[in-house]
PDB file of N, CA and C in Angstrom:
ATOM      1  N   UNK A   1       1.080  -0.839 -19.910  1.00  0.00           N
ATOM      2  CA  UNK A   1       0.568   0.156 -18.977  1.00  0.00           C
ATOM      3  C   UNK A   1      -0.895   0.474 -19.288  1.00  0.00           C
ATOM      4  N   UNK A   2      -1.479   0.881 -20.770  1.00  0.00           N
ATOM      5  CA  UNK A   2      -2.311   1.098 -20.870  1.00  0.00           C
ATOM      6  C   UNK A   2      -3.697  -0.578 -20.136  1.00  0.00           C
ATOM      7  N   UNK A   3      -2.764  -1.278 -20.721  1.00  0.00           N
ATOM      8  CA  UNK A   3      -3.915  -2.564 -20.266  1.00  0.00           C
ATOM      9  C   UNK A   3      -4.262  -2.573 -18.822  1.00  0.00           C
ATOM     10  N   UNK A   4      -3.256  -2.018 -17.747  1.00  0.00           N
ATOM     11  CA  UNK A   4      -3.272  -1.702 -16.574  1.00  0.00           C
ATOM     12  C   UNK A   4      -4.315  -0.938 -15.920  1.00  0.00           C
ATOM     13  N   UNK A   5      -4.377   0.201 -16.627  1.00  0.00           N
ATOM     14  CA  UNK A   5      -5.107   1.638 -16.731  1.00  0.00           C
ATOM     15  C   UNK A   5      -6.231   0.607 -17.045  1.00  0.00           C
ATOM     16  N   UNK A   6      -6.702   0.260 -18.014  1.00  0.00           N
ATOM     17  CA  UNK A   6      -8.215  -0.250 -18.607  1.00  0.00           C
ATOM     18  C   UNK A   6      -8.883  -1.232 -17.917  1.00  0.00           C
ATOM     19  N   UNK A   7      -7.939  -1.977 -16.985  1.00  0.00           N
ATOM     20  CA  UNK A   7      -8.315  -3.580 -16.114  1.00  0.00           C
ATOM     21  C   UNK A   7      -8.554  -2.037 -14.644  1.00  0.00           C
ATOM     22  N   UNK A   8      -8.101  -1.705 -14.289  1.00  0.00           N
ATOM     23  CA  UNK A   8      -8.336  -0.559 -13.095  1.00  0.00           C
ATOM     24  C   UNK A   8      -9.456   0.269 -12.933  1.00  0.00           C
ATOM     25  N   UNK A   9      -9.985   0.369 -14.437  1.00  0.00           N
ATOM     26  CA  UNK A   9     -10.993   1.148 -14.628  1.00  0.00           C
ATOM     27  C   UNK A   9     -12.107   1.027 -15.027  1.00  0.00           C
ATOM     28  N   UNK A  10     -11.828  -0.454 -15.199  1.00  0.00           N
ATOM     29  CA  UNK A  10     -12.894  -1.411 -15.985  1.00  0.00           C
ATOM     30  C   UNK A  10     -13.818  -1.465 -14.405  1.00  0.00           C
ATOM     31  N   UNK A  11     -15.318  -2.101 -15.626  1.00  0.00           N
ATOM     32  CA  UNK A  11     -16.214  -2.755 -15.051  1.00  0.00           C
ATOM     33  C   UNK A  11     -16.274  -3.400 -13.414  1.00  0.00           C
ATOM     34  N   UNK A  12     -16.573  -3.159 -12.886  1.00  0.00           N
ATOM     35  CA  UNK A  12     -16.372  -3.452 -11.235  1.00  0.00           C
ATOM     36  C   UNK A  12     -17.542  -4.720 -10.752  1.00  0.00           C
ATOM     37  N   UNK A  13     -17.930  -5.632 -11.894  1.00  0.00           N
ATOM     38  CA  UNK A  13     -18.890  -6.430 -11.115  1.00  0.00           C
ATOM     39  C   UNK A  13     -17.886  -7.607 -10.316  1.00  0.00           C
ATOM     40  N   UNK A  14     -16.870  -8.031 -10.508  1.00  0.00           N
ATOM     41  CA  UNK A  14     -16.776  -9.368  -9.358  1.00  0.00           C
ATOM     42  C   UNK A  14     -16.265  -8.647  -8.547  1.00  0.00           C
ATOM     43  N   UNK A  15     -15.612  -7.761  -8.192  1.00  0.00           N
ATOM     44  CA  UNK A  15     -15.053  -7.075  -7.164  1.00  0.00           C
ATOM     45  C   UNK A  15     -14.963  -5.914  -7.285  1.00  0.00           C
ATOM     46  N   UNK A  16     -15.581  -5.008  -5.816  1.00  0.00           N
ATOM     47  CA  UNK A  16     -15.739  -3.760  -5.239  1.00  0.00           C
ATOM     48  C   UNK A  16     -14.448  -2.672  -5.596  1.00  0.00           C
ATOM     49  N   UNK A  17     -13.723  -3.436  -5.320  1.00  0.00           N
ATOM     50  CA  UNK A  17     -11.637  -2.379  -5.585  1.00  0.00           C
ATOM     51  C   UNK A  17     -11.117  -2.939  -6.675  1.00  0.00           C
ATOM     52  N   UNK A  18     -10.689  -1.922  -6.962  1.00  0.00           N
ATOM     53  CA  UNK A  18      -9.694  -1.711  -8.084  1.00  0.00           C
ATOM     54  C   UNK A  18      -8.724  -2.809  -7.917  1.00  0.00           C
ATOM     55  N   UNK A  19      -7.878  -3.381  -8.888  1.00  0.00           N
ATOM     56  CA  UNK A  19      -6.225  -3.077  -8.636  1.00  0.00           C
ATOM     57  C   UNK A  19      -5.925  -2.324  -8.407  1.00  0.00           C
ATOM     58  N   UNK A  20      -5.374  -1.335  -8.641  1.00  0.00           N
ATOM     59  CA  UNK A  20      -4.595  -0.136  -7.773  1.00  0.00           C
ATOM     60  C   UNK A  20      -4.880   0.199  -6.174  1.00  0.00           C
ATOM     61  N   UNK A  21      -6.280   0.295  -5.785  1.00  0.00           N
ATOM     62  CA  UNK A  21      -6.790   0.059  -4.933  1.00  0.00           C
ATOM     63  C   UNK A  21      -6.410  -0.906  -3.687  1.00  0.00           C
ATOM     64  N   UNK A  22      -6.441  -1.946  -4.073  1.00  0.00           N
ATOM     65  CA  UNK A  22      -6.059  -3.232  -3.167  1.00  0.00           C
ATOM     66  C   UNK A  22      -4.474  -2.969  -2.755  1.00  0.00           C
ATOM     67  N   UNK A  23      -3.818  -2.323  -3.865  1.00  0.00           N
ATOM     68  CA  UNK A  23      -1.622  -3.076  -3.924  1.00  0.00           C
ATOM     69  C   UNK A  23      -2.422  -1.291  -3.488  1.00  0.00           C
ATOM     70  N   UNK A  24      -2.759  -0.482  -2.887  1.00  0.00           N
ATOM     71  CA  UNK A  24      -1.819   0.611  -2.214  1.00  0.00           C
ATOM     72  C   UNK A  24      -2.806   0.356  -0.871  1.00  0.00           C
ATOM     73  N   UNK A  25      -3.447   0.057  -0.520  1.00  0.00           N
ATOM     74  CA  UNK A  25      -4.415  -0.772   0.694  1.00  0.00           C
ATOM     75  C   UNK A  25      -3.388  -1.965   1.454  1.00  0.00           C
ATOM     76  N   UNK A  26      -2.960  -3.006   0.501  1.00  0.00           N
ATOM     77  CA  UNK A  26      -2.216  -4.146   0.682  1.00  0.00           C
ATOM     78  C   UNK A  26      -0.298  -3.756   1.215  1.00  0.00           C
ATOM     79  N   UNK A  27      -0.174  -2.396   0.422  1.00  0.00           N
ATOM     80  CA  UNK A  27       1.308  -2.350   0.482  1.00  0.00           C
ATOM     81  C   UNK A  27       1.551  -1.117   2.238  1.00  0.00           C
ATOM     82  N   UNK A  28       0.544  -0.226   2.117  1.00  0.00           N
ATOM     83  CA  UNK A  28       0.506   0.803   3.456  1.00  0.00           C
ATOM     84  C   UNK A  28       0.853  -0.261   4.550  1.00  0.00           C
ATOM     85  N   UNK A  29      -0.516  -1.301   4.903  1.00  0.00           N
ATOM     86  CA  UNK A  29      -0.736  -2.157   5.524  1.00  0.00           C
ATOM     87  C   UNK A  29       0.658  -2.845   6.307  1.00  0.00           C
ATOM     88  N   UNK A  30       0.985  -3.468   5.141  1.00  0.00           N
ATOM     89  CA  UNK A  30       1.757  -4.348   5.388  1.00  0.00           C
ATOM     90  C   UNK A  30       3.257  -3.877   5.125  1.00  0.00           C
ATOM     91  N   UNK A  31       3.612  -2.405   5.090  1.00  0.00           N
ATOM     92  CA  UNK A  31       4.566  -2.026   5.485  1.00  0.00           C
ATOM     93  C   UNK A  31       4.829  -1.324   6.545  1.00  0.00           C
ATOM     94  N   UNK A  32       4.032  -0.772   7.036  1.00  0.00           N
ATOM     95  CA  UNK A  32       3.319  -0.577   8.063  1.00  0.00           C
ATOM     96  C   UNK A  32       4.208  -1.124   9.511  1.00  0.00           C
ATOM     97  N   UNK A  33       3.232  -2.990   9.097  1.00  0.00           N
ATOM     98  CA  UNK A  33       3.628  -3.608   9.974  1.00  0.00           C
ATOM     99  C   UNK A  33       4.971  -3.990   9.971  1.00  0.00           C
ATOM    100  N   UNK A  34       5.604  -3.953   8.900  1.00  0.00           N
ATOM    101  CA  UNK A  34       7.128  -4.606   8.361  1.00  0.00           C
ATOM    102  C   UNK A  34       7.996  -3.453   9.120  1.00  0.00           C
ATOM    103  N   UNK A  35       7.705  -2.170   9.003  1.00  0.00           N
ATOM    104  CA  UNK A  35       8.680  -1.372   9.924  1.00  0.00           C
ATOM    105  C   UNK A  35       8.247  -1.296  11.052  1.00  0.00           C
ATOM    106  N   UNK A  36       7.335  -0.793  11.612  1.00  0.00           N
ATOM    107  CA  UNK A  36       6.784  -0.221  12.977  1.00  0.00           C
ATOM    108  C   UNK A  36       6.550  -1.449  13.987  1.00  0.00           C
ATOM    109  N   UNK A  37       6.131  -2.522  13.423  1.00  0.00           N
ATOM    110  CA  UNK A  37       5.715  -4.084  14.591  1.00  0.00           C
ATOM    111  C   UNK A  37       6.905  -4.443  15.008  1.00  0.00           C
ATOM    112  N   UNK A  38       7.563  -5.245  13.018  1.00  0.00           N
ATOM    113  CA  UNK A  38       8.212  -6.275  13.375  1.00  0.00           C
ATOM    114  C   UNK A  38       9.902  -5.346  13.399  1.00  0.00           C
ATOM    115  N   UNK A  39       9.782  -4.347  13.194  1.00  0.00           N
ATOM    116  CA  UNK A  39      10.737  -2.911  13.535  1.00  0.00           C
ATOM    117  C   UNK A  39      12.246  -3.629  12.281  1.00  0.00           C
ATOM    118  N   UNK A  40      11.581  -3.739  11.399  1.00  0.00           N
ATOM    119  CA  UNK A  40      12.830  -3.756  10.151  1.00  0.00           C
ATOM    120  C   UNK A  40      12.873  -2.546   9.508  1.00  0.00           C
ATOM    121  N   UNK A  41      14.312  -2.256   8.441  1.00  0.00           N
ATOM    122  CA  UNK A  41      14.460  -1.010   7.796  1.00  0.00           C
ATOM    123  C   UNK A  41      13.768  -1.065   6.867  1.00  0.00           C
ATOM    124  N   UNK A  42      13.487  -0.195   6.196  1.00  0.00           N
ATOM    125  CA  UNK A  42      12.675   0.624   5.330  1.00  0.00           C
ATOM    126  C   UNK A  42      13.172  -0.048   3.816  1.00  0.00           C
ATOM    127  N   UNK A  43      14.374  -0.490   3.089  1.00  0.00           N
ATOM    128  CA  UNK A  43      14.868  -1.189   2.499  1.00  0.00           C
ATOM    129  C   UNK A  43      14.353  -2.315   2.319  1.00  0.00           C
ATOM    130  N   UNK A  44      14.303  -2.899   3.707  1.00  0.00           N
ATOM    131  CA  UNK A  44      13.728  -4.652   3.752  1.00  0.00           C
ATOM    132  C   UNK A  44      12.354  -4.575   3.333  1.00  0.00           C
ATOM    133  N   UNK A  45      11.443  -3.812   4.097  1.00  0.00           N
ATOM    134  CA  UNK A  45       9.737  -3.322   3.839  1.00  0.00           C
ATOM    135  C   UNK A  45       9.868  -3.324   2.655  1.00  0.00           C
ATOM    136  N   UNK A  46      10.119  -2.463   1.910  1.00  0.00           N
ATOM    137  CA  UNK A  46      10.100  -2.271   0.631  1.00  0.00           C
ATOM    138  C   UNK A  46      10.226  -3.072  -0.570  1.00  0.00           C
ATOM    139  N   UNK A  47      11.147  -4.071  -0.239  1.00  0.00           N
ATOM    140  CA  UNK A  47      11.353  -4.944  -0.958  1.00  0.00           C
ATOM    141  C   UNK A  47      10.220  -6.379  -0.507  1.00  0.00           C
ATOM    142  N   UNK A  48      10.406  -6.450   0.896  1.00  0.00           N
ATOM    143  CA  UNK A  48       9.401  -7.809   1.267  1.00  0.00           C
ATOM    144  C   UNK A  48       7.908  -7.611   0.872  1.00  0.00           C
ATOM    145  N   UNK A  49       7.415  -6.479   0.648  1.00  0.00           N
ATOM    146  CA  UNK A  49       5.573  -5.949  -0.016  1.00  0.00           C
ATOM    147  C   UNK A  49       5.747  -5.487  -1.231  1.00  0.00           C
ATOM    148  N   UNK A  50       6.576  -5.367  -2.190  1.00  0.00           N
ATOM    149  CA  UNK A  50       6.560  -5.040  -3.721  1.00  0.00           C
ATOM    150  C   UNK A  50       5.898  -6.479  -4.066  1.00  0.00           C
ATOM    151  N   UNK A  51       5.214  -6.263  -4.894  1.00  0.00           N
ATOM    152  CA  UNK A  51       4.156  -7.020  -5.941  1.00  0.00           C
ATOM    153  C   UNK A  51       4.232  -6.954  -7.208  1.00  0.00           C
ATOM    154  N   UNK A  52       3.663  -8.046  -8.121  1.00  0.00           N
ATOM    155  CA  UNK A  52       3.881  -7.856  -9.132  1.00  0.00           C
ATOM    156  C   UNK A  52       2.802  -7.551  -9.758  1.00  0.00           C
ATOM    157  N   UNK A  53       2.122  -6.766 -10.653  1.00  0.00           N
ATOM    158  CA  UNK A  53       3.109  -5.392 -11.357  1.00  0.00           C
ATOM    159  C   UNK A  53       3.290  -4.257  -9.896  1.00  0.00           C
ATOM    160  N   UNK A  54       4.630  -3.986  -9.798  1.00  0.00           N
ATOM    161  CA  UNK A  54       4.542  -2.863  -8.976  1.00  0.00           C
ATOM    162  C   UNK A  54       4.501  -1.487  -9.037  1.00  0.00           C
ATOM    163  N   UNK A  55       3.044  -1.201  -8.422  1.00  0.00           N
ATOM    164  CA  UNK A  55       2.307   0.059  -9.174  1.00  0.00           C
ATOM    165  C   UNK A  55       2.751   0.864  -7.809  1.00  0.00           C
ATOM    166  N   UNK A  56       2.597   0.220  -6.065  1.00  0.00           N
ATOM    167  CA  UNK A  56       2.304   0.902  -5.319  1.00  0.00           C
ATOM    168  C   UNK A  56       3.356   1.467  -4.479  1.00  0.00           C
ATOM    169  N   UNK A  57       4.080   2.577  -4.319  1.00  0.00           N
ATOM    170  CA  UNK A  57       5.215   2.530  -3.822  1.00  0.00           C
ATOM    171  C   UNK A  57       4.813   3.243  -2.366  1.00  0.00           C
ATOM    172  N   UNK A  58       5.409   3.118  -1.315  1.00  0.00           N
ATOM    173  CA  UNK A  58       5.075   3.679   0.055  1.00  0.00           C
ATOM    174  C   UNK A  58       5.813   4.587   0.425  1.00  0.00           C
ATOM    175  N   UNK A  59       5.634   5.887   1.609  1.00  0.00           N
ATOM    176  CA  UNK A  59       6.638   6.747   2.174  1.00  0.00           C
ATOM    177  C   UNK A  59       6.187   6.551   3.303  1.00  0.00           C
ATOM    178  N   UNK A  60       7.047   6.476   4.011  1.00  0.00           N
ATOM    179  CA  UNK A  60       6.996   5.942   5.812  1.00  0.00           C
ATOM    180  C   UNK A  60       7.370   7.451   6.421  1.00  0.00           C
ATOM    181  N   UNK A  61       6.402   7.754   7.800  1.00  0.00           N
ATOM    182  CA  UNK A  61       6.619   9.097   8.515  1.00  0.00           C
ATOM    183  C   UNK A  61       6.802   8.576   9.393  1.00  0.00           C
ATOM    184  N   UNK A  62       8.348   8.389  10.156  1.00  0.00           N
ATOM    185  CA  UNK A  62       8.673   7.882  11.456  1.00  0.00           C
ATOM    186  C   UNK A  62       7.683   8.529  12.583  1.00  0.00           C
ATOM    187  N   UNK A  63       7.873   9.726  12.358  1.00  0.00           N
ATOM    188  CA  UNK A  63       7.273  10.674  13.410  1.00  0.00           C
ATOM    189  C   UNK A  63       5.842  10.779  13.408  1.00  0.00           C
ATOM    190  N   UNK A  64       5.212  10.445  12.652  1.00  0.00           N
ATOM    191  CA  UNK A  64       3.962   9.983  12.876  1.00  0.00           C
ATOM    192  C   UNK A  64       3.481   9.112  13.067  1.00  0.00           C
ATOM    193  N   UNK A  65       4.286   7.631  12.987  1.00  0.00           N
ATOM    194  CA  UNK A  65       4.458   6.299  12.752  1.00  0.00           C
ATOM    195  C   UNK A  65       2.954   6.415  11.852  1.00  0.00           C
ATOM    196  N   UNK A  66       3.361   6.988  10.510  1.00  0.00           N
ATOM    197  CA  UNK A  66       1.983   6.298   9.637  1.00  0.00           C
ATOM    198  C   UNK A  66       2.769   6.327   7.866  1.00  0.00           C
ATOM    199  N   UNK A  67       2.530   5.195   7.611  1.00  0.00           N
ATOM    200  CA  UNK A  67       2.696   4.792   6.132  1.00  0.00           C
ATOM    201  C   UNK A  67       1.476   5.575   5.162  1.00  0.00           C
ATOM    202  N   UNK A  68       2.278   6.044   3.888  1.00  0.00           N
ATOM    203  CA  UNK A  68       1.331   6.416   2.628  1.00  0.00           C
ATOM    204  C   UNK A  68       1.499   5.596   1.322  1.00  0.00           C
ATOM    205  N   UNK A  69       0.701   4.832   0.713  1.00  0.00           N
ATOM    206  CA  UNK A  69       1.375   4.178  -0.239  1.00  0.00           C
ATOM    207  C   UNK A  69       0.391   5.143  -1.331  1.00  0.00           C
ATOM    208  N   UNK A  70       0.976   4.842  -2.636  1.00  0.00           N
ATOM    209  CA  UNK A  70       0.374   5.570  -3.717  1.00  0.00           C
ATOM    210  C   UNK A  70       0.481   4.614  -4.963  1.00  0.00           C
ATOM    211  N   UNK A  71      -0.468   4.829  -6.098  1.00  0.00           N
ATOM    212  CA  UNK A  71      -0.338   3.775  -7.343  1.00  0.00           C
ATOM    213  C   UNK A  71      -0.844   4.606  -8.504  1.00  0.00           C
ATOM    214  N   UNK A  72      -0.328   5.158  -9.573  1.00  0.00           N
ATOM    215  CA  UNK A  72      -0.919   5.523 -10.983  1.00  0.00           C
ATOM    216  C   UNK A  72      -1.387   6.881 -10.678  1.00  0.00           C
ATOM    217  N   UNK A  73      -0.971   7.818  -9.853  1.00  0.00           N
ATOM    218  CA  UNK A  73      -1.462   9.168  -9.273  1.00  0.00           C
ATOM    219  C   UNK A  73      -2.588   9.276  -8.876  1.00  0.00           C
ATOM    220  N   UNK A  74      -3.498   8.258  -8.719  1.00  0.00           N
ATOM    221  CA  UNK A  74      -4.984   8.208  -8.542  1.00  0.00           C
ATOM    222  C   UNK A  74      -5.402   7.990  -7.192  1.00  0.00           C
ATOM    223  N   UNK A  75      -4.320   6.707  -6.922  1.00  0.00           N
ATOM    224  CA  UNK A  75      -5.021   6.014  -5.621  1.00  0.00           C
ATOM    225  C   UNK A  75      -3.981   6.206  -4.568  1.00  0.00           C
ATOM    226  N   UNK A  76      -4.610   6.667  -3.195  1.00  0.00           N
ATOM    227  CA  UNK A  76      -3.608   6.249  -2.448  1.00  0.00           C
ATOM    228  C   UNK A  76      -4.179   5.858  -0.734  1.00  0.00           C
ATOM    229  N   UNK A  77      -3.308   5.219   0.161  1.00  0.00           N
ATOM    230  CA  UNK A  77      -4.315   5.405   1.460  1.00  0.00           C
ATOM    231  C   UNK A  77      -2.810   5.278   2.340  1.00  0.00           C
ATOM    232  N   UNK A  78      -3.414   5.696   3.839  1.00  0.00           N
ATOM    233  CA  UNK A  78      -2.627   5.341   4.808  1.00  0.00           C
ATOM    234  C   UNK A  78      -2.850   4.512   5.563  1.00  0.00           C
ATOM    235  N   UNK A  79      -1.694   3.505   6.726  1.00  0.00           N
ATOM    236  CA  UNK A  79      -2.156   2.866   7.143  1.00  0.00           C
ATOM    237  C   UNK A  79      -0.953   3.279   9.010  1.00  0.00           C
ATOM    238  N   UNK A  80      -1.903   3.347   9.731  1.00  0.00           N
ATOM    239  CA  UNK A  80      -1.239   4.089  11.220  1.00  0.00           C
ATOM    240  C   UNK A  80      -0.771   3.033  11.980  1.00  0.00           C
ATOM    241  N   UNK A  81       0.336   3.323  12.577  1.00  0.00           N
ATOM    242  CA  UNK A  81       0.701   2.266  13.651  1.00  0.00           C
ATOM    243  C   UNK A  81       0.103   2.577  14.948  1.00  0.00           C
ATOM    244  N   UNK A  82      -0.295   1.982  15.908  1.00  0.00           N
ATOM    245  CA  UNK A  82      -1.296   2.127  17.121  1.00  0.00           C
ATOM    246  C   UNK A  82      -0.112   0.925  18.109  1.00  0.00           C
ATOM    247  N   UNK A  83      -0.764   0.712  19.570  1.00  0.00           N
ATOM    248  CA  UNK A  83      -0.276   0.009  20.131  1.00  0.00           C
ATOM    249  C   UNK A  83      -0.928  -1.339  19.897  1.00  0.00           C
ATOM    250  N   UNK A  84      -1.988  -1.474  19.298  1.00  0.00           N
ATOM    251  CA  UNK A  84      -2.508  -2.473  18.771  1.00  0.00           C
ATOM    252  C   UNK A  84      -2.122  -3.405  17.512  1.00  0.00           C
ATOM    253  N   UNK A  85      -1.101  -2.714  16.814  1.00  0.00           N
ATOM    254  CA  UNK A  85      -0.444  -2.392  15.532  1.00  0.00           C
ATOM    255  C   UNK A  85      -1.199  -1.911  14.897  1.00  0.00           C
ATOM    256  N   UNK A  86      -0.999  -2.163  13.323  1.00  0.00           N
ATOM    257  CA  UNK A  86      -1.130  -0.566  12.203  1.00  0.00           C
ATOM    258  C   UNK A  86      -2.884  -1.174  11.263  1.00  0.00           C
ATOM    259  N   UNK A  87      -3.595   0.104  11.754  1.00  0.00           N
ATOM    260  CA  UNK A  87      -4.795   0.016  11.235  1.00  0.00           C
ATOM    261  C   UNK A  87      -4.646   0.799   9.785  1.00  0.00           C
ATOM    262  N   UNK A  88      -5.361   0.504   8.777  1.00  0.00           N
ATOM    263  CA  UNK A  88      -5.544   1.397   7.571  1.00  0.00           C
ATOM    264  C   UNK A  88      -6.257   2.426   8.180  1.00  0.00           C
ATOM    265  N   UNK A  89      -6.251   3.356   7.668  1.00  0.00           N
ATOM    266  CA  UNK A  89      -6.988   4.838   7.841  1.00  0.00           C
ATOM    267  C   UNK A  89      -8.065   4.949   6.286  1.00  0.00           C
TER     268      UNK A  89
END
């Protein structure tokens, strides 16, 4: 965990985002689309966008149709379903 924490927080020259960053960017996204597009349960999503190490876990708001994923208490983003499908916010 700690090596996790230190690669997350480390030095940012080859790339702009974090890990943590990307898997709660990568997991909103694309669960997002896994419930709201392609209209599977929340079970399946969950399991078909877990990554390895899995830091980022998601909560889906039917009623808003918008995903929150979160990673290490630090990072988190949403990603909205539209009729266009689901943009990050």
């Amino acid at each position: 965990m700690l090596t996790l924490l230190l690669f997350a927080c480390g030095p940012k020259d080859a790339y702009e985002l974090s890990l943590p960053q990307l898997a709660v960017r990568f997991n909103a996204k694309m669960t997002c689309s896994c419930v709201f597009v392609s209209e599977q349960d929340a079970t399946y999503c969950q399991e078909w966008t877990r990554v390895d190490p899995d830091i980022a876990k998601a909560t889906i708001d039917y009623d808003e149709q918008v995903v929150t994923s979160r990673a290490l208490l630090f990072w988190s983003h949403e990603a909205r379903y539209t009729p266009e499908g689901c943009t990050l916010e």
